[in-house]
Protein backbone atom coordinates (compact mmCIF):
# COMPACT_ATOMS: atom_id res chain seq x y z
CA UNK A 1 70.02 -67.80 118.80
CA UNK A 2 67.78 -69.53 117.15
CA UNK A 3 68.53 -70.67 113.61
CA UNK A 4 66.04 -70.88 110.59
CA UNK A 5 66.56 -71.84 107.18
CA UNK A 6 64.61 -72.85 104.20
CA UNK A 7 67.40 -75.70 103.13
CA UNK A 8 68.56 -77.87 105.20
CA UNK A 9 70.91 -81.10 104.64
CA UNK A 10 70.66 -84.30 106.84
CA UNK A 11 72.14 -88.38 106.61
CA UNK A 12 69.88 -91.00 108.23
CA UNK A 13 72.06 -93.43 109.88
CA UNK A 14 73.89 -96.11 107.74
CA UNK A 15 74.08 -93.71 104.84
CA UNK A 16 77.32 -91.65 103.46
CA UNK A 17 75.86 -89.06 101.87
CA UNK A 18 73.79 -86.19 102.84
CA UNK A 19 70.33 -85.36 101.05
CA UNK A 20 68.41 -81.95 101.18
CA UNK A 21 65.44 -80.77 102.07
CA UNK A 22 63.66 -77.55 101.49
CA UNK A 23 60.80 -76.15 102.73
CA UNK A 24 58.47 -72.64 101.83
CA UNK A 25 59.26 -70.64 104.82
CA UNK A 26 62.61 -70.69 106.75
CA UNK A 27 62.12 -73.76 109.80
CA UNK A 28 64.09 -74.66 113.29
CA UNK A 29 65.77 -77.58 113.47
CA UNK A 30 63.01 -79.42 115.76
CA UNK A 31 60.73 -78.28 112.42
CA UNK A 32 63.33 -79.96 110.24
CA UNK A 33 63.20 -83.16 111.98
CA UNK A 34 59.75 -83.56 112.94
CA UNK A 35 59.19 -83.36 108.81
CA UNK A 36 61.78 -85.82 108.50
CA UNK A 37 60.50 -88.58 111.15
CA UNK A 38 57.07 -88.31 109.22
CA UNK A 39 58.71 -89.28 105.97
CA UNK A 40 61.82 -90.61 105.89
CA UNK A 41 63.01 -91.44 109.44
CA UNK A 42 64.99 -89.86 112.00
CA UNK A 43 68.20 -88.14 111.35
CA UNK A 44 71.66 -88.74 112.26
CA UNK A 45 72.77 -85.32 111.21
CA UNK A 46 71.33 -82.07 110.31
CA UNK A 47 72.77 -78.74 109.30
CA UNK A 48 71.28 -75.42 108.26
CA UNK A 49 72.82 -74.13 105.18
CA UNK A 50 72.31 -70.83 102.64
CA UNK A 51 71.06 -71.58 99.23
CA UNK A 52 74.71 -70.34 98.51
CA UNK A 53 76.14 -72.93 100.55
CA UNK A 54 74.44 -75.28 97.80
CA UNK A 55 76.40 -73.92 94.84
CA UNK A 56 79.95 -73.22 96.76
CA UNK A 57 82.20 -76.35 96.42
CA UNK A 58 83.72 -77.17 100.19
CA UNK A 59 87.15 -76.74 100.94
CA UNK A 60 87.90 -73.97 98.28
């Protein structure tokens, strides 16, 4: 399956905390880091998350 989401988080290496990005349409992951490359560098990490997932404090 593949997975497509409008927000996605990611950490570039040497950082602790993850950033977002969002885009108009929902994206793959390849889509997701090709945009990132272009602007900010390659990514570490990556995950796919709801807009709900935004608002939801982990761990509870």
């Amino acid at each position: 399956m593949i997975v497509r989401r409008r927000t996605w988080l990611y950490r570039l290496s040497g950082q602790s905390f993850v950033r977002s990005i969002s885009f108009e349409q929902p994206v793959t992951a390849s889509k997701v880091k090709d945009a990132l490359k272009k602007s900010v560098g390659i990514p570490l990490e990556i995950w796919g998350c709801n807009s709900s997932d935004l608002l939801t404090p982990h761990g509870r």
